[in-house]
PDB file of N, CA and C in Angstrom:
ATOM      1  N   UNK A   1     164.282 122.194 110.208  1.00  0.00           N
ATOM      2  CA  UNK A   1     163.032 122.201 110.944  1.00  0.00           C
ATOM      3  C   UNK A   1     162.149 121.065 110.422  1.00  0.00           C
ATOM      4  N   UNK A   2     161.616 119.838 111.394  1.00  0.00           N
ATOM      5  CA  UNK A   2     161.041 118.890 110.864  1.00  0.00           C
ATOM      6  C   UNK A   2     159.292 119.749 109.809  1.00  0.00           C
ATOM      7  N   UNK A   3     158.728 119.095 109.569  1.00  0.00           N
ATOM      8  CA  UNK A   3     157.820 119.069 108.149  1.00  0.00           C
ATOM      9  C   UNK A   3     156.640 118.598 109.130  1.00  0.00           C
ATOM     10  N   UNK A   4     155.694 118.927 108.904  1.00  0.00           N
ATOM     11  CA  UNK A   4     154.072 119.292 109.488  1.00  0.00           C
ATOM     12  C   UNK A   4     154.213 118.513 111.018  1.00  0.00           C
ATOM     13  N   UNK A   5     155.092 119.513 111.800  1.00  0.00           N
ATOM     14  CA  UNK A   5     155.167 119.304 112.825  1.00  0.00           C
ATOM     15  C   UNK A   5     153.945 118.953 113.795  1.00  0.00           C
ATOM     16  N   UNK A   6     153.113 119.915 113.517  1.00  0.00           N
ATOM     17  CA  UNK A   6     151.303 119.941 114.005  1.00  0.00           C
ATOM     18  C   UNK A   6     150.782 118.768 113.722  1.00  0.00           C
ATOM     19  N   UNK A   7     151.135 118.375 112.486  1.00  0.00           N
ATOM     20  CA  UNK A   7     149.996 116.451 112.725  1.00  0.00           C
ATOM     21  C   UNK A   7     150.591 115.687 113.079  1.00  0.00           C
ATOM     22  N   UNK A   8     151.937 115.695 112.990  1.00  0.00           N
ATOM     23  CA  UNK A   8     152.737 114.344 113.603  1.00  0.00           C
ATOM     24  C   UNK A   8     152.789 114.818 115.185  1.00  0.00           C
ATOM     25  N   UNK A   9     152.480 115.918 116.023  1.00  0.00           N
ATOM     26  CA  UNK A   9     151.705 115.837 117.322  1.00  0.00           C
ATOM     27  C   UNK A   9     150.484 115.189 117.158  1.00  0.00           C
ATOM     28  N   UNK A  10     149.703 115.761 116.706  1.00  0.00           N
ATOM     29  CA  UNK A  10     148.487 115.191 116.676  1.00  0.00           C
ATOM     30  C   UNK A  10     148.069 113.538 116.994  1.00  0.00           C
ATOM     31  N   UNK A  11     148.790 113.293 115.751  1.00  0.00           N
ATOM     32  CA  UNK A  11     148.817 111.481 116.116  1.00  0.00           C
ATOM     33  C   UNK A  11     149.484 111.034 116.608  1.00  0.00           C
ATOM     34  N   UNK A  12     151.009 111.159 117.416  1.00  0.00           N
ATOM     35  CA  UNK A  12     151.252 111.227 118.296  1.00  0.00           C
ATOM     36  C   UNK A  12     150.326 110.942 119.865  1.00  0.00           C
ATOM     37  N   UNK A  13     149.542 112.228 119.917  1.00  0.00           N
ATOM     38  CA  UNK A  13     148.418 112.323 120.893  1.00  0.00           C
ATOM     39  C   UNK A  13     146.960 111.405 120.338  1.00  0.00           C
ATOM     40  N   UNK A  14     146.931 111.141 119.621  1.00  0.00           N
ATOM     41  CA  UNK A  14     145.847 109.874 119.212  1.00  0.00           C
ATOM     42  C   UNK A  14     146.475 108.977 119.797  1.00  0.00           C
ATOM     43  N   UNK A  15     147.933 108.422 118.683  1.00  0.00           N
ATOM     44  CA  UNK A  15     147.897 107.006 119.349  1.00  0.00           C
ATOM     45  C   UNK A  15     148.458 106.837 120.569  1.00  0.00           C
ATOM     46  N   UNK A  16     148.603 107.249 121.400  1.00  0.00           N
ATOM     47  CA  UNK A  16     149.086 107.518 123.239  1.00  0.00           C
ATOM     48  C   UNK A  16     147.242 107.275 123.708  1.00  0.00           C
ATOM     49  N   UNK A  17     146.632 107.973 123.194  1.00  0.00           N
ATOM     50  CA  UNK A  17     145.152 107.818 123.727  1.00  0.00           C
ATOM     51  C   UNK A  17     144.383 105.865 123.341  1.00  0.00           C
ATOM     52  N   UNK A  18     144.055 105.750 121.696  1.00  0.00           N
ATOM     53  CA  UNK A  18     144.105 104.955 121.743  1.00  0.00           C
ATOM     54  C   UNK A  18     144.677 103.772 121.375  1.00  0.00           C
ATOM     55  N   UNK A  19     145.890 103.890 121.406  1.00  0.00           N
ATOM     56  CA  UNK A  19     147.220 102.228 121.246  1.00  0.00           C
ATOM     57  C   UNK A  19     146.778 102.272 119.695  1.00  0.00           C
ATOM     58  N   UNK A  20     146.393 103.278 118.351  1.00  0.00           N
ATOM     59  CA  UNK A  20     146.500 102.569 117.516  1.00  0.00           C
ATOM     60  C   UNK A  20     147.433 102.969 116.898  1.00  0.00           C
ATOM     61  N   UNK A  21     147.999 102.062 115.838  1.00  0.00           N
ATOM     62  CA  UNK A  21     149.255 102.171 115.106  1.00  0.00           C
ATOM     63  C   UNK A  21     149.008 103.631 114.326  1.00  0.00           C
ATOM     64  N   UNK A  22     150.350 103.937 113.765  1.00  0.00           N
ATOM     65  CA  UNK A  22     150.945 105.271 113.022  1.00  0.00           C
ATOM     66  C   UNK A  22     149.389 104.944 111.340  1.00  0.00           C
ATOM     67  N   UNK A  23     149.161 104.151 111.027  1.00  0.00           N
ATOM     68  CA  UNK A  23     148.435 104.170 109.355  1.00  0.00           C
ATOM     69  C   UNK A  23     147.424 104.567 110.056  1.00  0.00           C
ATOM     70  N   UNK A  24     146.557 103.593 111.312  1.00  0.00           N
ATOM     71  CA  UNK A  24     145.091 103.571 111.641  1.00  0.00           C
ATOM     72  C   UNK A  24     144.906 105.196 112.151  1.00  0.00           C
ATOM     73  N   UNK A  25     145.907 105.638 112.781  1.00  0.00           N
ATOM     74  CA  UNK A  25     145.486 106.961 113.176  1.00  0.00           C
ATOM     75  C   UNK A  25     145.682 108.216 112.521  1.00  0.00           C
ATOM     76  N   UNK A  26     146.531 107.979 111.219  1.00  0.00           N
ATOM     77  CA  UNK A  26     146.223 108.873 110.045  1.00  0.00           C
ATOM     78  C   UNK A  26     145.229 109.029 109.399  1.00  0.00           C
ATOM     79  N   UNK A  27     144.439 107.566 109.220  1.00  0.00           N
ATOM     80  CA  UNK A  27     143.405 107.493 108.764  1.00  0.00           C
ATOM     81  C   UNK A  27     142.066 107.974 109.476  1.00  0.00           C
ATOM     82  N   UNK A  28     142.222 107.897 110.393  1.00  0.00           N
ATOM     83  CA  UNK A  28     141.135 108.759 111.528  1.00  0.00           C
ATOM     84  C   UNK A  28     141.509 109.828 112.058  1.00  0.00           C
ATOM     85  N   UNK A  29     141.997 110.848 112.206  1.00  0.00           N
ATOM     86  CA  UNK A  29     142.443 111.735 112.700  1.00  0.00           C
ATOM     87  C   UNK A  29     141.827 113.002 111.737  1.00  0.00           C
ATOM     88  N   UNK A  30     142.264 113.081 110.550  1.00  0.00           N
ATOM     89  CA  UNK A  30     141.427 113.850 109.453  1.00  0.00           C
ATOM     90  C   UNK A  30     140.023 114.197 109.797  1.00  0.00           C
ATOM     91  N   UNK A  31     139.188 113.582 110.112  1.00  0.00           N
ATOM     92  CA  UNK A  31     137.498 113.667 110.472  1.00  0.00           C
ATOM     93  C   UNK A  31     137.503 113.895 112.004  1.00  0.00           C
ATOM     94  N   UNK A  32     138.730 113.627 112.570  1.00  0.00           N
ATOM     95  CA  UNK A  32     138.399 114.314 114.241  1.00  0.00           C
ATOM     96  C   UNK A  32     138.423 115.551 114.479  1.00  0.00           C
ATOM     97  N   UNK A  33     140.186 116.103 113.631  1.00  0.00           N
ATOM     98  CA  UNK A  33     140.882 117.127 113.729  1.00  0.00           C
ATOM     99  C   UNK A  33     139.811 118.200 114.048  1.00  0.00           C
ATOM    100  N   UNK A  34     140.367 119.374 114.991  1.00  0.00           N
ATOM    101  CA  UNK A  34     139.140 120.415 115.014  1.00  0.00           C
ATOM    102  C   UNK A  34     140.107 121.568 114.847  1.00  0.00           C
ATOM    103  N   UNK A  35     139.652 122.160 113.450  1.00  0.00           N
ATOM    104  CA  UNK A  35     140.140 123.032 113.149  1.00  0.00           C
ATOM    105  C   UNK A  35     139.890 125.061 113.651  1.00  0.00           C
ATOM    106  N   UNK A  36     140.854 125.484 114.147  1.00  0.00           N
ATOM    107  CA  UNK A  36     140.782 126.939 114.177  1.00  0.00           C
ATOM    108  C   UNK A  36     139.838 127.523 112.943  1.00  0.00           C
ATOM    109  N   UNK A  37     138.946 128.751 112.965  1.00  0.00           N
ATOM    110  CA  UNK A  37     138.747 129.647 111.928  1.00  0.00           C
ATOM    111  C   UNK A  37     140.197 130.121 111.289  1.00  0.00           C
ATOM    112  N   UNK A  38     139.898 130.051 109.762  1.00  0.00           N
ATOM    113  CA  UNK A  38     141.316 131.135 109.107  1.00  0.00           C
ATOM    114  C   UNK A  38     141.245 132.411 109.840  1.00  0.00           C
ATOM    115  N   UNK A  39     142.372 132.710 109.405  1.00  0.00           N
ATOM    116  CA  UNK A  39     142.283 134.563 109.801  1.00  0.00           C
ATOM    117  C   UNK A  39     141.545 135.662 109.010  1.00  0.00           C
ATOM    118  N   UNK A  40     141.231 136.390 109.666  1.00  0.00           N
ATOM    119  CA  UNK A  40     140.620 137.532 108.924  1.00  0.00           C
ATOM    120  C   UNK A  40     141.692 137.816 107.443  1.00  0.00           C
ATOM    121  N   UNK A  41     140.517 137.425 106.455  1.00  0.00           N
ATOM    122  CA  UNK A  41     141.493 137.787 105.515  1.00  0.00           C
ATOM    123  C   UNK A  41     142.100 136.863 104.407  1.00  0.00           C
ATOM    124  N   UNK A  42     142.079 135.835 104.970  1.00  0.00           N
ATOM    125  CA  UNK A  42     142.393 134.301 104.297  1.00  0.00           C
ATOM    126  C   UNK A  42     140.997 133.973 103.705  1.00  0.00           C
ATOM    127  N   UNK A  43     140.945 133.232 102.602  1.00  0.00           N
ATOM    128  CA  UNK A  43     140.441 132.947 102.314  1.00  0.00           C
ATOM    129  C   UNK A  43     139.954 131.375 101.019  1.00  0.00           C
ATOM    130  N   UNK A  44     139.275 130.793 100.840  1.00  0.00           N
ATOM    131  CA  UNK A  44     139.783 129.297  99.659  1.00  0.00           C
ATOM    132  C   UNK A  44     139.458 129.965  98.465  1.00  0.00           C
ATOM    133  N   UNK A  45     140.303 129.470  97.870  1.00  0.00           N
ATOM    134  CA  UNK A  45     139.855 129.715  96.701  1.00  0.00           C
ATOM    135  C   UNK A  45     140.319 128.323  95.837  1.00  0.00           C
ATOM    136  N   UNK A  46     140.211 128.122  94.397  1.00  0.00           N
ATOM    137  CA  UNK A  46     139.703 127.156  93.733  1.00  0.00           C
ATOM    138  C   UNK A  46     138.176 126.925  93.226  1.00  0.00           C
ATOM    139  N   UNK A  47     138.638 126.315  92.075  1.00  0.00           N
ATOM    140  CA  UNK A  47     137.127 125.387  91.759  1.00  0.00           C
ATOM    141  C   UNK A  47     136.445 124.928  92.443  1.00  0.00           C
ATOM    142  N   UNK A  48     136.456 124.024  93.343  1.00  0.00           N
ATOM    143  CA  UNK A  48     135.734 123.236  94.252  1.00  0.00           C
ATOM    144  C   UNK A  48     136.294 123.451  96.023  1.00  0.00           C
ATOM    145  N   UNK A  49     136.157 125.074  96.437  1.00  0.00           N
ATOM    146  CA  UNK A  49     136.521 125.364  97.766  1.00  0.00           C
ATOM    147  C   UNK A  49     135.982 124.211  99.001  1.00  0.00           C
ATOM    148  N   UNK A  50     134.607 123.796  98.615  1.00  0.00           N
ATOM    149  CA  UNK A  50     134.173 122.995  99.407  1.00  0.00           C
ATOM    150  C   UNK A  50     134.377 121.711  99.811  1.00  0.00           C
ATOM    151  N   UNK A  51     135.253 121.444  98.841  1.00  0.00           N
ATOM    152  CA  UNK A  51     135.185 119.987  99.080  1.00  0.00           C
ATOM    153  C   UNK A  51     136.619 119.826 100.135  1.00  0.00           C
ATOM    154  N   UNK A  52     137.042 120.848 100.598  1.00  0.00           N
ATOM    155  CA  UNK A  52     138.378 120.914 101.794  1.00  0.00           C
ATOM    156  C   UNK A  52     137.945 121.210 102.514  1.00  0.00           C
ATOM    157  N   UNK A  53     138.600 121.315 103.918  1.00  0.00           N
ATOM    158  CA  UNK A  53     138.470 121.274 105.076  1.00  0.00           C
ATOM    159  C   UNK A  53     139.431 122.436 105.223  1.00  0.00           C
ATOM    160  N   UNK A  54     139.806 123.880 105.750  1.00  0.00           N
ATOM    161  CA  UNK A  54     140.695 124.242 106.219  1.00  0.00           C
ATOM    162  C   UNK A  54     140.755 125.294 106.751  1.00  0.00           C
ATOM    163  N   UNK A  55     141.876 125.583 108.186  1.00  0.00           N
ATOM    164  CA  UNK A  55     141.832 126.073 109.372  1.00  0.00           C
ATOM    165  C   UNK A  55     143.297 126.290 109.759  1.00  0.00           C
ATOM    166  N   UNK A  56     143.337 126.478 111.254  1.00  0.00           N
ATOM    167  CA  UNK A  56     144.326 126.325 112.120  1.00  0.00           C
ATOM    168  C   UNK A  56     144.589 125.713 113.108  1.00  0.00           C
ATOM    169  N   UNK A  57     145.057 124.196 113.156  1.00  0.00           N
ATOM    170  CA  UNK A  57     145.250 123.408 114.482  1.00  0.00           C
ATOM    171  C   UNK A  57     145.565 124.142 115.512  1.00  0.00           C
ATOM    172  N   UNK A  58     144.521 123.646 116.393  1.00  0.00           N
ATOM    173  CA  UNK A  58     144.691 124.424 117.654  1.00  0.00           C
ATOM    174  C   UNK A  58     146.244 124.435 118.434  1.00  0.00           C
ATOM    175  N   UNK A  59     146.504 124.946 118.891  1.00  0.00           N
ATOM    176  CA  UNK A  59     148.132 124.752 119.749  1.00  0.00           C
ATOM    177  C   UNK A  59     148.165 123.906 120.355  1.00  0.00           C
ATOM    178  N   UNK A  60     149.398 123.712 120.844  1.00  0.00           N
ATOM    179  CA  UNK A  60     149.365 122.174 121.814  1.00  0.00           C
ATOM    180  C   UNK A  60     149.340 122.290 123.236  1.00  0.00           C
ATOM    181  N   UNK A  61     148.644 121.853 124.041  1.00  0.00           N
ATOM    182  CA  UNK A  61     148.529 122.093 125.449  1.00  0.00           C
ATOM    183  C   UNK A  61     149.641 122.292 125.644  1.00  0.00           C
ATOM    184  N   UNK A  62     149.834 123.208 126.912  1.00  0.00           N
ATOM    185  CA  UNK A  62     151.103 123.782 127.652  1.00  0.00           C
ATOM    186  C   UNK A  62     152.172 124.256 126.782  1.00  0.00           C
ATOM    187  N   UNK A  63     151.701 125.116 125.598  1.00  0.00           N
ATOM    188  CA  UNK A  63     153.385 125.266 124.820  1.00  0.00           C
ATOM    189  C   UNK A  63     152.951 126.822 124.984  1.00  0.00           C
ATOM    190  N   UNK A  64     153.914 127.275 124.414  1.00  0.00           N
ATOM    191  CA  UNK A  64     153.686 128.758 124.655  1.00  0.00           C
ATOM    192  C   UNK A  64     154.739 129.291 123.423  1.00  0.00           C
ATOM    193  N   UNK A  65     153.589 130.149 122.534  1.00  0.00           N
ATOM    194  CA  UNK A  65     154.080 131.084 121.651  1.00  0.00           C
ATOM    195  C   UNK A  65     155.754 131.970 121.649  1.00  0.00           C
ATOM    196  N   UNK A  66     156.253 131.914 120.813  1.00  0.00           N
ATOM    197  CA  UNK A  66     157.392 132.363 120.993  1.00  0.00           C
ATOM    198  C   UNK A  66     157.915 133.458 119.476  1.00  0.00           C
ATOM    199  N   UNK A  67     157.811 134.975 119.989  1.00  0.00           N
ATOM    200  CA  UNK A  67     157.921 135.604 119.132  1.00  0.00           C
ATOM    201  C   UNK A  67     159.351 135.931 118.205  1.00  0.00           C
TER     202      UNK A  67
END
């Protein structure tokens, strides 16, 4: 099973939008990304919780859950 399947869509769908290469849209994509709430229940923990960002990428248009 390929490895963070969810961002390599992601930029994927960046650079199709705007023509930029695989580095430029790693590098921007981080501060776009719009992350899901965790789940009830999840929670950060660490020393410095704040200084991360973290969620659940939204799904990808037209796919559909598969139990």
């Amino acid at each position: 099973m390929p490895q963070n399947k969810d961002l390599k869509r992601l930029l994927r769908a960046r650079m199709a939008e705007t023509s930029e290469n695989y580095p430029q849209a790693l590098t921007a994509l981080p501060g776009e990304a719009r992350l899901d709430p965790l789940p009830g229940g999840w929670h950060m923990a660490g020393s410095r919780p704040a200084d991360y960002d973290a969620g659940l990428l939204p799904p990808a248009s037209g796919s559909t859950a598969s139990a």
